[in-house]
C-alpha atoms as a PDB file:
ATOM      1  CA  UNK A   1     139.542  29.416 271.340  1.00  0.00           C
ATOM      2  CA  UNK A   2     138.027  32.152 269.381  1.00  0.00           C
ATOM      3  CA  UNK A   3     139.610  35.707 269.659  1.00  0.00           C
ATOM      4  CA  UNK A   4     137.208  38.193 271.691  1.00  0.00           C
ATOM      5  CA  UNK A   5     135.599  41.018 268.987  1.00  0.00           C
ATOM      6  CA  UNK A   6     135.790  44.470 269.472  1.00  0.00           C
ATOM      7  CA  UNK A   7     132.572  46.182 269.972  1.00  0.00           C
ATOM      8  CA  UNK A   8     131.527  48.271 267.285  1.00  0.00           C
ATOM      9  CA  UNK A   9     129.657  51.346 266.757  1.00  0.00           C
ATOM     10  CA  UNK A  10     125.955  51.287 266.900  1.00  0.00           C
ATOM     11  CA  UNK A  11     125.220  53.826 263.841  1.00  0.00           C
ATOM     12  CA  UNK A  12     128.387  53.712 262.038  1.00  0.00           C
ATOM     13  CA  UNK A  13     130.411  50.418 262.701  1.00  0.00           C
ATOM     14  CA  UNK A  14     133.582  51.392 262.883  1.00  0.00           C
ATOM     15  CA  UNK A  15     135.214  50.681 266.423  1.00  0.00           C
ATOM     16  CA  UNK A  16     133.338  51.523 270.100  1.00  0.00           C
ATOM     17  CA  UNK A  17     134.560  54.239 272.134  1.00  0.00           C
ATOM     18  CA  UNK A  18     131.873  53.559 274.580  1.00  0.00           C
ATOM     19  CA  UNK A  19     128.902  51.238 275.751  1.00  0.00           C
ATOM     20  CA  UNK A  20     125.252  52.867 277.023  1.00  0.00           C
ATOM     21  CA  UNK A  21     123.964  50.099 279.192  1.00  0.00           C
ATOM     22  CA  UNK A  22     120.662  51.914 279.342  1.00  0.00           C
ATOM     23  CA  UNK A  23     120.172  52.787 275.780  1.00  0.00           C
ATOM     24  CA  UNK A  24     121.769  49.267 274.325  1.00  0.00           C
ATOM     25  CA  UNK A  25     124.117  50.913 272.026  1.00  0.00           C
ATOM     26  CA  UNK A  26     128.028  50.638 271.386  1.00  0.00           C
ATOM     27  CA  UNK A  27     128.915  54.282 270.039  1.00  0.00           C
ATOM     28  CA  UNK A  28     132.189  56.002 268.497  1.00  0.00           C
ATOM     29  CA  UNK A  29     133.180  59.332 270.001  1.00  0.00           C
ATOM     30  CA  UNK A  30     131.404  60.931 266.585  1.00  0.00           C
ATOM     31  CA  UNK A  31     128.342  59.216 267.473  1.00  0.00           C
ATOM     32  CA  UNK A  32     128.235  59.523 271.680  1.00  0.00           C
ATOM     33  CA  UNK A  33     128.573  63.520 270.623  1.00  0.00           C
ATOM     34  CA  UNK A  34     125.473  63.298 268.287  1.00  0.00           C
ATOM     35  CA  UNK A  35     123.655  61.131 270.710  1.00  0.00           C
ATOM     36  CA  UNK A  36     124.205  63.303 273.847  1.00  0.00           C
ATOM     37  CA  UNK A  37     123.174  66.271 272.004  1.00  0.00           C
ATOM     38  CA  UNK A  38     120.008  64.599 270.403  1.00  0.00           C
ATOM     39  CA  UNK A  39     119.071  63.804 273.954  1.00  0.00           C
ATOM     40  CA  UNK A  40     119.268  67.527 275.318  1.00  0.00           C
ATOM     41  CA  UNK A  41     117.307  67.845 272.396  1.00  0.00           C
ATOM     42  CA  UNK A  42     114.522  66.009 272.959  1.00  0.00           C
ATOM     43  CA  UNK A  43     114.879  66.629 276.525  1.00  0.00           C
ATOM     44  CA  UNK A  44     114.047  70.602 275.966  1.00  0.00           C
ATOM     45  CA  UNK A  45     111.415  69.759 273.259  1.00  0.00           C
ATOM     46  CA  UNK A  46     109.526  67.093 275.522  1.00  0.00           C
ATOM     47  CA  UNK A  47     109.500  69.160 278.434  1.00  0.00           C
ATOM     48  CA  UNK A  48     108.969  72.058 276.471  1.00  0.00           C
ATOM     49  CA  UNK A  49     111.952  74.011 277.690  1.00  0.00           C
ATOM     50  CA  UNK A  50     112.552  76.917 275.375  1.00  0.00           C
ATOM     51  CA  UNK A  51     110.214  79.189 273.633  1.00  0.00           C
ATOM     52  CA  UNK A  52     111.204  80.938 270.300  1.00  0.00           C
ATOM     53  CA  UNK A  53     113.409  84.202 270.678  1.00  0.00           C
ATOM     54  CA  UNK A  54     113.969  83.355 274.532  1.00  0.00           C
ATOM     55  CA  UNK A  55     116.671  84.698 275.825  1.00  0.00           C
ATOM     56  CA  UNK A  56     118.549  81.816 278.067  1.00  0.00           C
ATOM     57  CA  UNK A  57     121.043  82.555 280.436  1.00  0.00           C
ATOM     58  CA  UNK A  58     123.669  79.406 281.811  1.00  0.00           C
ATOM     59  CA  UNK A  59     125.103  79.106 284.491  1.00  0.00           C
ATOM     60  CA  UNK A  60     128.617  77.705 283.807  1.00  0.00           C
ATOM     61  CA  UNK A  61     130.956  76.866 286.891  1.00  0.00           C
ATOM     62  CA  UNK A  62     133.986  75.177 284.488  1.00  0.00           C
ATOM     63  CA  UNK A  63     132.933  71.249 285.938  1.00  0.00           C
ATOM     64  CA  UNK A  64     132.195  68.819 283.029  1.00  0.00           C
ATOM     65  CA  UNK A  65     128.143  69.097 283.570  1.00  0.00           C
ATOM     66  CA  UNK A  66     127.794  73.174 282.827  1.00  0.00           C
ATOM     67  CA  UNK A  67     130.293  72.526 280.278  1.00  0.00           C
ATOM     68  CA  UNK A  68     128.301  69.852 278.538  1.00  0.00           C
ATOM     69  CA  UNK A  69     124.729  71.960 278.870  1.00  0.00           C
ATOM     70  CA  UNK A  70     126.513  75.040 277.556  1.00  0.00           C
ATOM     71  CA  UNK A  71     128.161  73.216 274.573  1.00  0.00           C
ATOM     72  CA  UNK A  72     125.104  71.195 273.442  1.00  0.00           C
ATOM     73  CA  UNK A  73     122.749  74.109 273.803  1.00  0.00           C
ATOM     74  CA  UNK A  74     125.225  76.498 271.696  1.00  0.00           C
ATOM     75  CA  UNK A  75     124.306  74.169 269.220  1.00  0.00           C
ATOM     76  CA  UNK A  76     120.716  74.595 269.551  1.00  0.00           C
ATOM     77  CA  UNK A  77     120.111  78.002 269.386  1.00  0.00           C
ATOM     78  CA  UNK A  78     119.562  78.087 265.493  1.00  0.00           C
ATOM     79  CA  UNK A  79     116.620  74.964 265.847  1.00  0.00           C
ATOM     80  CA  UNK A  80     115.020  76.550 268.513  1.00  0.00           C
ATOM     81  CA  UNK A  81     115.631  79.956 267.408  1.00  0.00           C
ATOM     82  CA  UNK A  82     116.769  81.499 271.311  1.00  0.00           C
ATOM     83  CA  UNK A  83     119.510  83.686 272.132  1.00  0.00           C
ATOM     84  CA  UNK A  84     122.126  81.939 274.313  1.00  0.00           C
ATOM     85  CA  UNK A  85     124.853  83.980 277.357  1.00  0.00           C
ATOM     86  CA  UNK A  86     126.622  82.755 280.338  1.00  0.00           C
ATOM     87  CA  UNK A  87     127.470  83.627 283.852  1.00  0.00           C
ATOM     88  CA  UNK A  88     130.185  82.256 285.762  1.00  0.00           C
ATOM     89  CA  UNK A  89     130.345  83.051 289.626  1.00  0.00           C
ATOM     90  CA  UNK A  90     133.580  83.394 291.224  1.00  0.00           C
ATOM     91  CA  UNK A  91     133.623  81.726 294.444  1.00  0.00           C
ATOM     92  CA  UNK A  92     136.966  83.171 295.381  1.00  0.00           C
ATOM     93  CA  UNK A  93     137.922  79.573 296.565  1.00  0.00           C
ATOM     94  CA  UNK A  94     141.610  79.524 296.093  1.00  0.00           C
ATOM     95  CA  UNK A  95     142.966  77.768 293.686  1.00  0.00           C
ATOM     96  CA  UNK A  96     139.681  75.844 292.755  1.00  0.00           C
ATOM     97  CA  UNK A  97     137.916  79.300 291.395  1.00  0.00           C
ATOM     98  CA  UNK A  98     141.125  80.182 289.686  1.00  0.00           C
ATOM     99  CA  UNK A  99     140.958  77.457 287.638  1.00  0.00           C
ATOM    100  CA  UNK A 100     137.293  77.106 287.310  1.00  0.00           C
ATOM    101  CA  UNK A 101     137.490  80.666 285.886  1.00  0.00           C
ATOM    102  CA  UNK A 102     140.037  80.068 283.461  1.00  0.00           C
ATOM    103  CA  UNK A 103     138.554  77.196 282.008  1.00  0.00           C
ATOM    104  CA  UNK A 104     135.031  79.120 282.236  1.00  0.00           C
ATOM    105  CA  UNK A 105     136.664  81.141 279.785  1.00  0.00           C
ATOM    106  CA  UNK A 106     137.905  78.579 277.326  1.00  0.00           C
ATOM    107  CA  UNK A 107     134.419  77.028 277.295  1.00  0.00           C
ATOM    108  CA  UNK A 108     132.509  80.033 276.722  1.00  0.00           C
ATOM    109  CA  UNK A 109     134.909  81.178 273.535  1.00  0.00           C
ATOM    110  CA  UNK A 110     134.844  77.973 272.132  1.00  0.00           C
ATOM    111  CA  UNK A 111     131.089  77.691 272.263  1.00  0.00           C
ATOM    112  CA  UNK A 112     131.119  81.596 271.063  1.00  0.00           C
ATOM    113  CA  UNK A 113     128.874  82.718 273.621  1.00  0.00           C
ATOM    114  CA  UNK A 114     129.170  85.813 275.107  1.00  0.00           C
ATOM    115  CA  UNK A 115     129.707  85.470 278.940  1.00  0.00           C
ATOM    116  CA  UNK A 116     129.704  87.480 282.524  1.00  0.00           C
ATOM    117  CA  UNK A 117     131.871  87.026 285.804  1.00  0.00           C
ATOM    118  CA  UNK A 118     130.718  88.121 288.979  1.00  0.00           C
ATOM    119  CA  UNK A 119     133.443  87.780 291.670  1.00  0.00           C
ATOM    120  CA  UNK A 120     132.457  87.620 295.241  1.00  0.00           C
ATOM    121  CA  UNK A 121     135.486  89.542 296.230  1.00  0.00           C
ATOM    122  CA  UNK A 122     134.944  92.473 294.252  1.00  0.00           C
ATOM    123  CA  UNK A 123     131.327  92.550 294.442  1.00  0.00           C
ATOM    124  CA  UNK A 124     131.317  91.615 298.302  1.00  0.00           C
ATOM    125  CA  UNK A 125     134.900  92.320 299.775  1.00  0.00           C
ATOM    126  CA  UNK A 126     134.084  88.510 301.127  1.00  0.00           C
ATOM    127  CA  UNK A 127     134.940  85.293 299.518  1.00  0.00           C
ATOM    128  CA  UNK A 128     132.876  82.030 300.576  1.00  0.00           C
ATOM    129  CA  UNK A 129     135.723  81.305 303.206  1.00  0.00           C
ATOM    130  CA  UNK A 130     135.418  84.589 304.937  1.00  0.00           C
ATOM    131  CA  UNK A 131     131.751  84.532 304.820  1.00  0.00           C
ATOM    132  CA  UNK A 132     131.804  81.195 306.196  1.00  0.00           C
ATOM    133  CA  UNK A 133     134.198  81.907 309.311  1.00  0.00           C
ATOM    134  CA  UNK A 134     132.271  85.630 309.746  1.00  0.00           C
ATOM    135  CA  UNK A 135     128.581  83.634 310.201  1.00  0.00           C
ATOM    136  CA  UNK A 136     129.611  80.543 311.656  1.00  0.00           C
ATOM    137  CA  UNK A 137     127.502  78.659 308.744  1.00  0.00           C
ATOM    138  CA  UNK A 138     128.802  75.300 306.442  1.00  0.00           C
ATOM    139  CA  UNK A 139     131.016  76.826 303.313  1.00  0.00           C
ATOM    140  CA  UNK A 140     128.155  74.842 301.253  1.00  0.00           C
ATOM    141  CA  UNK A 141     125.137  76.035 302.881  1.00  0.00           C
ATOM    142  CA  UNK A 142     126.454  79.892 302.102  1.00  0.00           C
ATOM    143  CA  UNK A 143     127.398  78.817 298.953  1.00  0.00           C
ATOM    144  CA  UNK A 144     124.479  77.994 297.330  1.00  0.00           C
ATOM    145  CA  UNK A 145     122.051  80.632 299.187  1.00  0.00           C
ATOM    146  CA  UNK A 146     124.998  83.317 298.084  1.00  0.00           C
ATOM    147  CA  UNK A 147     124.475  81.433 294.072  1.00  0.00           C
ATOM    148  CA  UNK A 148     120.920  81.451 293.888  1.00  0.00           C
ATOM    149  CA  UNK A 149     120.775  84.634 294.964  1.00  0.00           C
ATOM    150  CA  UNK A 150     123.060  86.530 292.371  1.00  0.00           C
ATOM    151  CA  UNK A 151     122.455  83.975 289.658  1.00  0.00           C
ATOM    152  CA  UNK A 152     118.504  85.250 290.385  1.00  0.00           C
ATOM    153  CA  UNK A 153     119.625  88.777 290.568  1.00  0.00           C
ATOM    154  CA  UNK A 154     121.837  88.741 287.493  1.00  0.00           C
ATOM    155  CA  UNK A 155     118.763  86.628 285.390  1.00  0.00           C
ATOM    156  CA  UNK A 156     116.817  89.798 286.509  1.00  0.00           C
ATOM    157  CA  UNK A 157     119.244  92.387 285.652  1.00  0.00           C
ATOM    158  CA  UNK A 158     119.969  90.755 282.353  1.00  0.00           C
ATOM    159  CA  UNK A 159     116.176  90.657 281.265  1.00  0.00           C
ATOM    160  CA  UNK A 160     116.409  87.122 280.545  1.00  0.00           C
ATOM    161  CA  UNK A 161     113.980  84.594 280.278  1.00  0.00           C
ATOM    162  CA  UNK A 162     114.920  81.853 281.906  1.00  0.00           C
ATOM    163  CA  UNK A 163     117.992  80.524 283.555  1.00  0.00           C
ATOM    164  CA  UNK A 164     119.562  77.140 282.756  1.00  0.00           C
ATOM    165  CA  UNK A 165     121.176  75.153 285.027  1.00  0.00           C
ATOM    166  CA  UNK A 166     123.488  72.010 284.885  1.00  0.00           C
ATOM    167  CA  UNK A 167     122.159  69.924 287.243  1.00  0.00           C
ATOM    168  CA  UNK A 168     122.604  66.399 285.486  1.00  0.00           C
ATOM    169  CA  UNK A 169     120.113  62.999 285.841  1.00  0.00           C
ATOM    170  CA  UNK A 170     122.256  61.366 288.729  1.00  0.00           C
ATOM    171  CA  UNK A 171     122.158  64.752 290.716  1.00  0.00           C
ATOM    172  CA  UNK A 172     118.837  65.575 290.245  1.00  0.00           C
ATOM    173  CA  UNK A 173     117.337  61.702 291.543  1.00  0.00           C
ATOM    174  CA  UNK A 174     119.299  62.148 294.558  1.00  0.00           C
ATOM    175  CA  UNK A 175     117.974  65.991 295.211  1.00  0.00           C
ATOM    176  CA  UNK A 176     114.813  64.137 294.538  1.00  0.00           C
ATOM    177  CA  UNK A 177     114.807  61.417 297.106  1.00  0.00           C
ATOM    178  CA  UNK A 178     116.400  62.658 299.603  1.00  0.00           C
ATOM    179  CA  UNK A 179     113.918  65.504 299.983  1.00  0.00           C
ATOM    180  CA  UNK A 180     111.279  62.507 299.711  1.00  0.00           C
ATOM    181  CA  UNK A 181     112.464  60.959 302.795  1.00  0.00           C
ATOM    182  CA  UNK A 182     112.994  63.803 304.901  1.00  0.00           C
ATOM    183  CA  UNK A 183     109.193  64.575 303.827  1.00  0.00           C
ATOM    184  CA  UNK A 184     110.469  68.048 302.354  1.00  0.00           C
ATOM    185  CA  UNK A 185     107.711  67.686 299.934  1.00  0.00           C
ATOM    186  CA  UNK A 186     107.586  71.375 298.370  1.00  0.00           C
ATOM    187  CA  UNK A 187     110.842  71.337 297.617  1.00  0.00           C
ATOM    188  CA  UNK A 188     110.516  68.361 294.694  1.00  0.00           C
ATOM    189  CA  UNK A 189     108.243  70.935 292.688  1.00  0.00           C
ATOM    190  CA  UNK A 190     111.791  72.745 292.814  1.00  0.00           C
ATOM    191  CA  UNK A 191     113.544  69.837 291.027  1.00  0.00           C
ATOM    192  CA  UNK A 192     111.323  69.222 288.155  1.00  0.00           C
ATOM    193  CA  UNK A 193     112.746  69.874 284.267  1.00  0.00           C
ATOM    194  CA  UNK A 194     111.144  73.460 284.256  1.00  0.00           C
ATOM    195  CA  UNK A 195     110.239  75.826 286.762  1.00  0.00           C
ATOM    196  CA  UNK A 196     108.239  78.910 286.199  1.00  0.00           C
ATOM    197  CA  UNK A 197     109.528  82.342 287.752  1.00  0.00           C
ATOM    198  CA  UNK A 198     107.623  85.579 288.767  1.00  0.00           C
ATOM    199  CA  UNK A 199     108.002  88.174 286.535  1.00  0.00           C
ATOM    200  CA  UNK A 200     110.062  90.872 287.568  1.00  0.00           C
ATOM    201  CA  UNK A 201     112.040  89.522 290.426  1.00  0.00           C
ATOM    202  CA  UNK A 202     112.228  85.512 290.044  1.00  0.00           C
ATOM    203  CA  UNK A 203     113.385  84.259 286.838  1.00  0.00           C
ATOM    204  CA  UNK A 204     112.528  80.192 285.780  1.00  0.00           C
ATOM    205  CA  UNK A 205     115.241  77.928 285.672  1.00  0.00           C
ATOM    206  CA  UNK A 206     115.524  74.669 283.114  1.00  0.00           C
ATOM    207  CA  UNK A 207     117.738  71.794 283.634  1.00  0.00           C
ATOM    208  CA  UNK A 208     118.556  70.683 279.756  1.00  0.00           C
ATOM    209  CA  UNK A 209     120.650  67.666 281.139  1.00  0.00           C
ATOM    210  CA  UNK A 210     117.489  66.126 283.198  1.00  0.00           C
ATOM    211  CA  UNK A 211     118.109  62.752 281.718  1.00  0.00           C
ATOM    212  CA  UNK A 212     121.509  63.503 281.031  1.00  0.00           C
ATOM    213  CA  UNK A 213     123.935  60.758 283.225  1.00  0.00           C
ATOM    214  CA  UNK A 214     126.784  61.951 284.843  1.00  0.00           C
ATOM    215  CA  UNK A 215     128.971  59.871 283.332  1.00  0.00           C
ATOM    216  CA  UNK A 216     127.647  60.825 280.082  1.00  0.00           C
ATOM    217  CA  UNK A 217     128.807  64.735 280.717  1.00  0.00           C
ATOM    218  CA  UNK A 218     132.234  62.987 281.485  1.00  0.00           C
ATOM    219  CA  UNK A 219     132.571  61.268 278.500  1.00  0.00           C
ATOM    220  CA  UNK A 220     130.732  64.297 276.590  1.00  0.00           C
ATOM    221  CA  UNK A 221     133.798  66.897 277.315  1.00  0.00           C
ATOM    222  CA  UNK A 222     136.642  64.338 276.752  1.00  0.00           C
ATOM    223  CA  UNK A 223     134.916  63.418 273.545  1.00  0.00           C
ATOM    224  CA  UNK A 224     135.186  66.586 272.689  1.00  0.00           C
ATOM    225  CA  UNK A 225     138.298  67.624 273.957  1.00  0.00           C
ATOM    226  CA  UNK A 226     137.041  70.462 276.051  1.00  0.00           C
ATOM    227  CA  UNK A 227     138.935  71.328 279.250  1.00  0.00           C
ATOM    228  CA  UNK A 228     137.265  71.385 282.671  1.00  0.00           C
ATOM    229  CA  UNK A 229     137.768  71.782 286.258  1.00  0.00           C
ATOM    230  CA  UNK A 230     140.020  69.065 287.655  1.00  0.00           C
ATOM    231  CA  UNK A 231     140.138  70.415 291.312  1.00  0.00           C
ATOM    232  CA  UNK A 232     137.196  68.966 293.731  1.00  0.00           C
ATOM    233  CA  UNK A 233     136.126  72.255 296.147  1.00  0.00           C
ATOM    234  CA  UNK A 234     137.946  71.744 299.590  1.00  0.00           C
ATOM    235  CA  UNK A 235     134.692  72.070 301.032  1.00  0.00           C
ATOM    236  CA  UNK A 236     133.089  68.860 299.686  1.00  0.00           C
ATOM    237  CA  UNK A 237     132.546  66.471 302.344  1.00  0.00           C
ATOM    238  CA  UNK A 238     130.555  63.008 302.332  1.00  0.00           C
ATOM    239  CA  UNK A 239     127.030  62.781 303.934  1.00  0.00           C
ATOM    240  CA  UNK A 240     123.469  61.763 303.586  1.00  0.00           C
ATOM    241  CA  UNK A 241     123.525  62.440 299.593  1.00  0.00           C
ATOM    242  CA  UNK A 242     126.499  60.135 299.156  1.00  0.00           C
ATOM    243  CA  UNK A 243     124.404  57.139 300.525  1.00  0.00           C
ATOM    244  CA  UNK A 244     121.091  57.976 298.839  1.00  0.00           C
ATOM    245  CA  UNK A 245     123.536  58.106 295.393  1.00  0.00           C
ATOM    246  CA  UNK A 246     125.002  54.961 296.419  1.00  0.00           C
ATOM    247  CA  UNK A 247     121.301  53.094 296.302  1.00  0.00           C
ATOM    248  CA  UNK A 248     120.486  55.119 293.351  1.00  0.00           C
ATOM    249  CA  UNK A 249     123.254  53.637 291.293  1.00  0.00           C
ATOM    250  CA  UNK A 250     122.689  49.880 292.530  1.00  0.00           C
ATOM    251  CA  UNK A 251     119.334  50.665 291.273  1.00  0.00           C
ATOM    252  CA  UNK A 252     120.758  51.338 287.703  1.00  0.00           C
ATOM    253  CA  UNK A 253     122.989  49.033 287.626  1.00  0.00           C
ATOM    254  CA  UNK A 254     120.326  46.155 288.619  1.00  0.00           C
ATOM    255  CA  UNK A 255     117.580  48.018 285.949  1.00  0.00           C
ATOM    256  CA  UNK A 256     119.397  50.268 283.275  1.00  0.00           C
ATOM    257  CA  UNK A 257     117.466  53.242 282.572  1.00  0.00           C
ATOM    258  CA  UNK A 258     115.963  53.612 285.920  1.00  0.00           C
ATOM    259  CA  UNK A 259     116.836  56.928 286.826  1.00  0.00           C
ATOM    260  CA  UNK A 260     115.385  57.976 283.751  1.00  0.00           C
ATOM    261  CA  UNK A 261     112.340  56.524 283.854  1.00  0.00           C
ATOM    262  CA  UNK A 262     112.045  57.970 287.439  1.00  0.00           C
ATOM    263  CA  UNK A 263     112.905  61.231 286.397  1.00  0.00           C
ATOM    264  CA  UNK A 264     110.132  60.817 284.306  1.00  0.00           C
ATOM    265  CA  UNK A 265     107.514  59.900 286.637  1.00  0.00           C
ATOM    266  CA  UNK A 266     108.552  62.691 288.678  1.00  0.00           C
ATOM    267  CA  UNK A 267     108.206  65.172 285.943  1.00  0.00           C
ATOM    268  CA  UNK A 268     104.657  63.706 285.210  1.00  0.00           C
ATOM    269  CA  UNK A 269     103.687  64.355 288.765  1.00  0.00           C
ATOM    270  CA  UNK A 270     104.885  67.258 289.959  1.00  0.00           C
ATOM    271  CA  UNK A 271     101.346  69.132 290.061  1.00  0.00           C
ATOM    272  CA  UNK A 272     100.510  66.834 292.495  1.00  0.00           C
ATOM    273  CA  UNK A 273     103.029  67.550 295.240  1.00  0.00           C
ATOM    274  CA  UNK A 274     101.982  70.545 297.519  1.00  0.00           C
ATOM    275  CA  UNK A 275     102.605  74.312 297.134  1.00  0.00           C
ATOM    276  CA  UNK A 276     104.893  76.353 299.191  1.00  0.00           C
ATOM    277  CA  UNK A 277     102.831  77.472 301.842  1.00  0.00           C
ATOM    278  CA  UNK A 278     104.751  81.187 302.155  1.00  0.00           C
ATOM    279  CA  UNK A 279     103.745  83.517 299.848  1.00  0.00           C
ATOM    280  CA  UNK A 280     106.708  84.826 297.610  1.00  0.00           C
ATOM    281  CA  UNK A 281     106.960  88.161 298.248  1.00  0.00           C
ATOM    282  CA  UNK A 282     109.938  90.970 297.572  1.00  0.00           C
ATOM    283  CA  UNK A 283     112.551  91.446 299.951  1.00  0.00           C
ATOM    284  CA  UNK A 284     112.097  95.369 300.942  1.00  0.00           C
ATOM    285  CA  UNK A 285     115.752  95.755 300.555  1.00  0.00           C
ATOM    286  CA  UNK A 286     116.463  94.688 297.398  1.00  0.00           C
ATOM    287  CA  UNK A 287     113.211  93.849 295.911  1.00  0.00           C
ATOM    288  CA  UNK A 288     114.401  90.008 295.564  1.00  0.00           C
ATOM    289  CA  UNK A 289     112.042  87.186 296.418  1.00  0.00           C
ATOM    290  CA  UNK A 290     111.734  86.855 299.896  1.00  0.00           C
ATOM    291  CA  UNK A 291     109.851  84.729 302.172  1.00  0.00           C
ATOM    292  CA  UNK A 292     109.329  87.310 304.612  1.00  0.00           C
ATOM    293  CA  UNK A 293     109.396  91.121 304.693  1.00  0.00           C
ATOM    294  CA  UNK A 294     113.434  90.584 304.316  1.00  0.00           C
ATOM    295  CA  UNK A 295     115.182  88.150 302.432  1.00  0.00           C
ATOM    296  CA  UNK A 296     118.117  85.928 303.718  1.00  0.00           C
ATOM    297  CA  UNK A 297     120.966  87.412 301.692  1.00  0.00           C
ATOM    298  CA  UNK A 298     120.004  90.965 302.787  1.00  0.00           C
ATOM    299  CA  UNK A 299     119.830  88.974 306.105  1.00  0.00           C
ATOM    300  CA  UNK A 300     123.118  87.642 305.057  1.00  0.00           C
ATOM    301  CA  UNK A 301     124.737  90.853 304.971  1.00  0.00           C
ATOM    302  CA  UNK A 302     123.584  93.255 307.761  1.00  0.00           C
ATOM    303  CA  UNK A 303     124.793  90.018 310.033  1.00  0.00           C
ATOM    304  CA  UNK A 304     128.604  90.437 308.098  1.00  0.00           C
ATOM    305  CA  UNK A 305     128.832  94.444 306.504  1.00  0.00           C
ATOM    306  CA  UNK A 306     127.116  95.635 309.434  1.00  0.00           C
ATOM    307  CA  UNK A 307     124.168  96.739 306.647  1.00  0.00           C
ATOM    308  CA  UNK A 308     122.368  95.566 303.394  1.00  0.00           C
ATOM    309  CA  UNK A 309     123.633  96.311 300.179  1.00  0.00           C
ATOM    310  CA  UNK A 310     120.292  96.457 298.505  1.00  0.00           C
ATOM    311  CA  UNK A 311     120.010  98.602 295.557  1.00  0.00           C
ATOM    312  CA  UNK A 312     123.754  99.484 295.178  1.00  0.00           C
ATOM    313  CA  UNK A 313     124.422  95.562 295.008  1.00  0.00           C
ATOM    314  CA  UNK A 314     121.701  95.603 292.317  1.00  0.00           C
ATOM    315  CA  UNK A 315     123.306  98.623 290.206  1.00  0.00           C
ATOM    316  CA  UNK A 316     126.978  96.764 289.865  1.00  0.00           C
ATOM    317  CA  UNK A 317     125.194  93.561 288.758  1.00  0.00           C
ATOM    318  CA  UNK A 318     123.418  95.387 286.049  1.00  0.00           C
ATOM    319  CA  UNK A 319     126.711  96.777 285.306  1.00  0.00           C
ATOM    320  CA  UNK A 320     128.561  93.479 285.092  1.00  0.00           C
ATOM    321  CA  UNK A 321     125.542  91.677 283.004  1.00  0.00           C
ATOM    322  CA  UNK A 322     125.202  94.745 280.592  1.00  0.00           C
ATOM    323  CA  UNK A 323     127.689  92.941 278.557  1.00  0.00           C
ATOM    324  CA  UNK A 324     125.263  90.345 277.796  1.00  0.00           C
END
């Protein structure tokens, strides 16, 4: 009987760390790093991503995906010639944001980019838990309303260009379909590669890991050797998304490369999914994008403070990003 082989690398041929079923190719760790950062690459070049002397900022949370985008891009800035900062948001989630900040830390001073923390509990007086028990809403729902918003606001105050995001293939497919079948058809032109803000008040947002696999930013960070968060939030909880990413993945494994290529097709025809039909106005609080004459944050906040926070919420977040 003949003795099994070990796989060998693709581009070098010394021994495999690691087989891409959709790209065909048996890769060292050497060689999976080059590869994953060749594909951000061409990912921010095909969708035309950056523009020369942008200023880009990430938004890291300390999980292996923003820790992947804000690695590979660090290594970027010199070919596309953009300046590169990060924000981290602290939750105030027990231990989960203590370590997510800590490692938020490591991450950025490895990568040698100059970061920002804004911590609900000093900025608000609130973490997500209180705010969650105070309004009677899911942890998640306030979550990301209470993210957008600041990571918007700070984008703003920064005088950024665009904000990038580490929203990963796998992620992004399921965002995708599931909006799909509940007909929320607006919201794909969300979930494209690039979206274009308003100047002034609404920053654009890239996704660099659009066809970027999730288990690719695993591998990517221990590879490596880069620490990230090990704790899942306490607030995670299985629902539609878990299903739709179940059929997603049967779908890869039957056709490798299919989220990719749907990706793809979704970038190609985003024009042709409908417009919001609310005009994006400013909130008259805090001059944020707002739907209506208010936005939901200010909203947010008269329902928990008792009032808005409006400009003096604006004035410490310039003060926190003025590091930048």
């Amino acid at each position: 009987m003949n003795p099994i082989r070990e796989a060998l690398c693709s581009r070098c041929g010394r021994p495999a760390d690691t087989y891409l079923r959709y790209a065909k190719l048996n890769l060292c760790k050497e060689h999976f790093l080059d590869y994953i950062l060749a594909r951000v690459e061409d990912t921010v070049k095909r969708y035309r991503m950056i523009k020369p002397k942008a200023r880009i900022l990430a938004a890291v949370s300390g999980g292996k995906d923003s820790s992947t985008m804000l690695l590979t891009l660090s290594k970027l800035t010199g070919k596309f010639d953009f300046e590169l900062t990060a924000l981290h948001i602290d939750l105030g989630i027990d231990e989960y944001s203590t370590e997510a900040r800590m490692i938020v830390e490591k991450v950025c001073r490895i990568a040698g980019i100059r970061y920002a923390i804004i911590g609900l509990e000093d900025l608000l007086g609130l973490s997500i838990p209180k705010l969650a028990r105070r309004i009677y809403r899911p942890p998640c729902s306030i979550c990301g309303a209470v993210k957008r918003y600041l990571l918007n606001l700070a984008g703003v105050e920064a005088g950024v260009d665009m904000v990038a995001l580490g929203h990963h293939l796998d992620d992004l497919a399921v965002y995708i379909l599931k909006n799909f079948l509940l007909q929320n058809l607006e919201d794909i032109r969300k979930l494209g590669p690039k979206t274009e803000g308003y100047d002034g008040f609404l920053v654009g947002r890239i996704r660099p890991l659009y066809e970027v696999y999730e288990r690719d930013t695993a591998l990517y960070v221990s590879f490596a050797g880069i620490p990230y968060q090990s704790l899942e939030c306490p607030f995670h909880s299985v629902g539609m998304e878990d299903r739709i990413r179940a059929f997603l993945d049967g779908m890869e494994e039957d056709s490798p490369g299919f989220k990719i290529a749907f990706a793809r097709s979704i970038a190609r025809s985003l024009s042709k999914y409908p417009q919001p039909r609310y005009e994006v106005r400013r909130c008259g609080l805090c001059g944020m994008p707002s739907q209506s004459d208010v936005c939901s944050f200010c909203r947010m906040m008269m329902k928990v403070l008792g009032k808005p926070l409006g400009l003096e919420l604006r004035d410490r977040v310039r003060e926190i990003v003025s590091k930048l």
